[in-house]
N, C-alpha and C. Protein backbone atom coordinates (compact mmCIF):
# COMPACT_ATOMS: atom_id res chain seq x y z
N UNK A 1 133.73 161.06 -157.83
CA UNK A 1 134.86 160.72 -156.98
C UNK A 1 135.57 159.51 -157.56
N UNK A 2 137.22 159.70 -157.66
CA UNK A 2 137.72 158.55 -157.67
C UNK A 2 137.86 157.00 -157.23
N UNK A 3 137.91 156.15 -157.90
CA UNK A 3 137.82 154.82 -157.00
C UNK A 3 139.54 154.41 -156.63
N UNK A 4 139.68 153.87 -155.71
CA UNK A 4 140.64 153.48 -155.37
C UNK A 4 141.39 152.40 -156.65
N UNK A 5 142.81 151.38 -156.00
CA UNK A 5 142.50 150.93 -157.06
C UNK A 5 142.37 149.41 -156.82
N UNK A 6 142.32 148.28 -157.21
CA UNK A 6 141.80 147.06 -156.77
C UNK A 6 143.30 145.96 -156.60
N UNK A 7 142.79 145.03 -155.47
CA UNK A 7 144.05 144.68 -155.47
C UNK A 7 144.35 143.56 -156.33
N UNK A 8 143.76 143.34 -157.37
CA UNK A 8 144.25 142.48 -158.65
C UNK A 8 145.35 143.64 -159.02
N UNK A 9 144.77 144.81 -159.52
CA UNK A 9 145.42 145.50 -160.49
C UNK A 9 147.10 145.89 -159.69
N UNK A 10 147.06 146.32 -158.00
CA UNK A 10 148.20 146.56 -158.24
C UNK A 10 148.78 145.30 -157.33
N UNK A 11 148.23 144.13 -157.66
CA UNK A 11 149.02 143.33 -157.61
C UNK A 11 149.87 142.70 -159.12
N UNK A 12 148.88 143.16 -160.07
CA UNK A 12 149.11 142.94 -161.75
C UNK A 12 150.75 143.93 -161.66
N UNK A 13 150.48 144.85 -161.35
CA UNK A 13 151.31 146.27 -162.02
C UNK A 13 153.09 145.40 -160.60
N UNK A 14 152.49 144.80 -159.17
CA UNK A 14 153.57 144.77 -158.66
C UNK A 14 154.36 143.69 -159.45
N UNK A 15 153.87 142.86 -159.72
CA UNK A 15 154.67 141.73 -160.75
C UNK A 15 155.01 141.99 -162.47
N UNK A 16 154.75 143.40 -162.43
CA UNK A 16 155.19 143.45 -163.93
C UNK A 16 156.55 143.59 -163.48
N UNK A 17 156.87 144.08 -165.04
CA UNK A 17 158.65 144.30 -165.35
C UNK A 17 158.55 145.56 -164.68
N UNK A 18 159.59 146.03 -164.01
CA UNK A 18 159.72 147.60 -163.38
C UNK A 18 160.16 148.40 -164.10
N UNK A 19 161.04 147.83 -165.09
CA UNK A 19 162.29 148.19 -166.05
C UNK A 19 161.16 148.95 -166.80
N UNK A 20 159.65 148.50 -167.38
CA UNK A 20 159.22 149.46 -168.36
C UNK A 20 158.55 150.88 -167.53
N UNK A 21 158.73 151.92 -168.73
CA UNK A 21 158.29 153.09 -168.20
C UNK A 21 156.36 152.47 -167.63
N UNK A 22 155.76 152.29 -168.41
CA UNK A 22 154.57 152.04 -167.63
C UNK A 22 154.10 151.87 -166.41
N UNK A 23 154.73 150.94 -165.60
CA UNK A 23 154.95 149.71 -164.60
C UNK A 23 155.42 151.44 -163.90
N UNK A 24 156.57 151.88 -164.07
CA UNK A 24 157.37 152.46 -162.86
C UNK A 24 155.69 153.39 -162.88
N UNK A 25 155.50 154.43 -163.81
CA UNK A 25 154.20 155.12 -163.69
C UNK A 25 153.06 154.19 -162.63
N UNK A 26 152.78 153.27 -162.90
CA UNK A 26 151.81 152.54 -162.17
C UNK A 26 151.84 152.32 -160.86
N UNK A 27 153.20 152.04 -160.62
CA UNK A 27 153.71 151.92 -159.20
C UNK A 27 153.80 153.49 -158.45
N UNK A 28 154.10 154.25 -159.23
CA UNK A 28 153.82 155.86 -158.62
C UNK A 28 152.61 156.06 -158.16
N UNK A 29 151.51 155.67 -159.33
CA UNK A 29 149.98 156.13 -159.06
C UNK A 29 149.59 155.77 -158.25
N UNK A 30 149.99 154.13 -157.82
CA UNK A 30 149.12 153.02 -157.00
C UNK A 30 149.76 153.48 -155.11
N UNK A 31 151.12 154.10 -155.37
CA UNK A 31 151.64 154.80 -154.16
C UNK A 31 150.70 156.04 -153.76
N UNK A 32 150.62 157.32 -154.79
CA UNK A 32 150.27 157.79 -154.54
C UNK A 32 148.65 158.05 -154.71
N UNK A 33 148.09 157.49 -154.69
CA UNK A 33 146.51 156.78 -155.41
C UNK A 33 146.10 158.20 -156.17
N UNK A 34 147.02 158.41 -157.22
CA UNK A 34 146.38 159.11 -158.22
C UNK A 34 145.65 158.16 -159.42
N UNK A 35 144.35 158.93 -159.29
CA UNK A 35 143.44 158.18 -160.99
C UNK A 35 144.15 157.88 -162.09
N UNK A 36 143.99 157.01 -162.50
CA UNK A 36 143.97 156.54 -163.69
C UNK A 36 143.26 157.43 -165.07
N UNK A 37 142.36 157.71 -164.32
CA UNK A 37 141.25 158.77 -165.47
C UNK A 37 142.07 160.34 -165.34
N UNK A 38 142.88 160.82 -164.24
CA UNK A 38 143.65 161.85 -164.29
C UNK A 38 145.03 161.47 -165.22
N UNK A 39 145.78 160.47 -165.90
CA UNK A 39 146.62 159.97 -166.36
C UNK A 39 146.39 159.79 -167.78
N UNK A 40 145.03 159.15 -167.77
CA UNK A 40 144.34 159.14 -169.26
C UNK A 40 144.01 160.55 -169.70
N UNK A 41 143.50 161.07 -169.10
CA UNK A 41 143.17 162.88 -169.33
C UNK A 41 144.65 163.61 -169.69
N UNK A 42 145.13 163.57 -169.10
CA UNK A 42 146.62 164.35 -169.14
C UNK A 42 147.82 163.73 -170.67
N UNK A 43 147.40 162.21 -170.99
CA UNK A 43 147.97 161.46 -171.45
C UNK A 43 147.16 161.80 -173.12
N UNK A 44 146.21 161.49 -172.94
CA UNK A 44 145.26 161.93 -174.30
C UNK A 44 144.96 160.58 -174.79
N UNK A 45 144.97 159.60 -173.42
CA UNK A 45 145.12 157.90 -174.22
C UNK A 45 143.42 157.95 -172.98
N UNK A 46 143.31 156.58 -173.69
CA UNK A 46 142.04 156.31 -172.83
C UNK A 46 142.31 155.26 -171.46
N UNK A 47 142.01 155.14 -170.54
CA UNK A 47 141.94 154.47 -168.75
C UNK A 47 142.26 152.87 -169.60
N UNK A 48 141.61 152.20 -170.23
CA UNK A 48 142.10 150.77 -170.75
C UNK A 48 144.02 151.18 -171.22
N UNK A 49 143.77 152.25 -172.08
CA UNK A 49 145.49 152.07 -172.03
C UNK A 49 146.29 152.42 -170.86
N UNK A 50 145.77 153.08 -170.07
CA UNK A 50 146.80 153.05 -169.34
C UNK A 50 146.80 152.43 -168.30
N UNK A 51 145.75 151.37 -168.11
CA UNK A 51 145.88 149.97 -167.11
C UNK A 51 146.95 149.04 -167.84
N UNK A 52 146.93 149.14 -169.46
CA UNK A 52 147.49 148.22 -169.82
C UNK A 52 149.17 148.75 -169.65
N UNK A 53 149.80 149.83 -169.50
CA UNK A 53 150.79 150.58 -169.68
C UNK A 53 151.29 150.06 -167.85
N UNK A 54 150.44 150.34 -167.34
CA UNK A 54 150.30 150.12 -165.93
C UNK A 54 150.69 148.80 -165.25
N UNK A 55 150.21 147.66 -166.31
CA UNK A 55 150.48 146.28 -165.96
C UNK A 55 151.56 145.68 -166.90
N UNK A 56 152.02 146.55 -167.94
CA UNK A 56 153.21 146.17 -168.36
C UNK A 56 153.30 145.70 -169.80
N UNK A 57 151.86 145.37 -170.63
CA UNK A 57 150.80 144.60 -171.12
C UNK A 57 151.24 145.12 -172.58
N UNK A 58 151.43 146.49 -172.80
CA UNK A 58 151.42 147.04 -174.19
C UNK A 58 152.77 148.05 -173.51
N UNK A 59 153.48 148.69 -174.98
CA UNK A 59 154.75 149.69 -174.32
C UNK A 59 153.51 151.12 -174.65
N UNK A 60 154.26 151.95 -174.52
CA UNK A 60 153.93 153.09 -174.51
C UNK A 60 154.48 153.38 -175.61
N UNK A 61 153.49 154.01 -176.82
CA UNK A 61 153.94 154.88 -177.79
C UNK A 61 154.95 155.82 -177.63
N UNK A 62 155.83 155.71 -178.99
CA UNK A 62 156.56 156.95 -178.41
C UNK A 62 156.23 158.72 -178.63
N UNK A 63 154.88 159.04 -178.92
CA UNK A 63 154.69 159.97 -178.71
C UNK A 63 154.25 160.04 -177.35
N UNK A 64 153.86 159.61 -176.92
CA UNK A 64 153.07 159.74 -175.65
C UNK A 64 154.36 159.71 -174.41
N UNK A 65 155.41 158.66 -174.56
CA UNK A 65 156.97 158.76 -173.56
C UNK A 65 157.22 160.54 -173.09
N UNK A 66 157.36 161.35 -174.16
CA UNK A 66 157.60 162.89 -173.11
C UNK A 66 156.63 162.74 -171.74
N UNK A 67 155.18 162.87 -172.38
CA UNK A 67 153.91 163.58 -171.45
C UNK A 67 154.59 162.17 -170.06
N UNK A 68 154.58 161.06 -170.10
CA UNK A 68 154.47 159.80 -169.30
C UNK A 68 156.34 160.06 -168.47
N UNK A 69 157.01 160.61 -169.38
CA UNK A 69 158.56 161.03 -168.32
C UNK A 69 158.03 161.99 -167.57
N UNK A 70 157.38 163.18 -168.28
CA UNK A 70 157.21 164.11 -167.36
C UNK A 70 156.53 164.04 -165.97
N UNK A 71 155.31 163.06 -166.33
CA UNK A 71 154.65 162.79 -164.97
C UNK A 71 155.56 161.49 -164.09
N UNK A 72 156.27 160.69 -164.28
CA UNK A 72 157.02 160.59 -163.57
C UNK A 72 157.95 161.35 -162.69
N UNK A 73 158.96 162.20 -163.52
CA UNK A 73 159.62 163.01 -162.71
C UNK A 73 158.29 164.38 -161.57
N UNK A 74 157.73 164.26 -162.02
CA UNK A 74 156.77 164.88 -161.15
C UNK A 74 156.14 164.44 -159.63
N UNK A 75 156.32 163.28 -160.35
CA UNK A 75 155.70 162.14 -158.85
C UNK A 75 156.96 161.71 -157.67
N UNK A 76 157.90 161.47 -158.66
CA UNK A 76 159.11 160.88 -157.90
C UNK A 76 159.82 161.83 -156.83
């Protein structure tokens, strides 16, 4: 079972930049409390990257931007 997520992290992800694709993803997940490990799975990146994508921390490769638009427009 999934863990929720902690309120460092989406207090990390509420003070990032919004402007990056990561951050908006993070703010989707943390709305809709989808995993992180479902994001990393789907993404082909591992749960550390995409906390860090999440908090604003590293950009997102640009191979990986399609799979990370798509699950945005999915969520939104």
């Amino acid at each position: 079972m999934a863990r929720g997520y902690s309120i460092n992290t989406i207090t990390a992800i509420q003070q990032a930049n919004k402007e990056l694709l990561g951050v908006q993803l993070g703010r989707l997940c943390t709305d809709k409390a989808i995993p992180v490990s479902e994001i990393a799975a789907f993404t082909g990146v591992t749960r550390a990257t995409v906390y860090s994508w999440f908090k604003g921390h590293h950009a997102i490769a640009s191979k990986h931007i399609p799979k990370v638009t798509e699950l945005i427009e999915k969520l939104s």
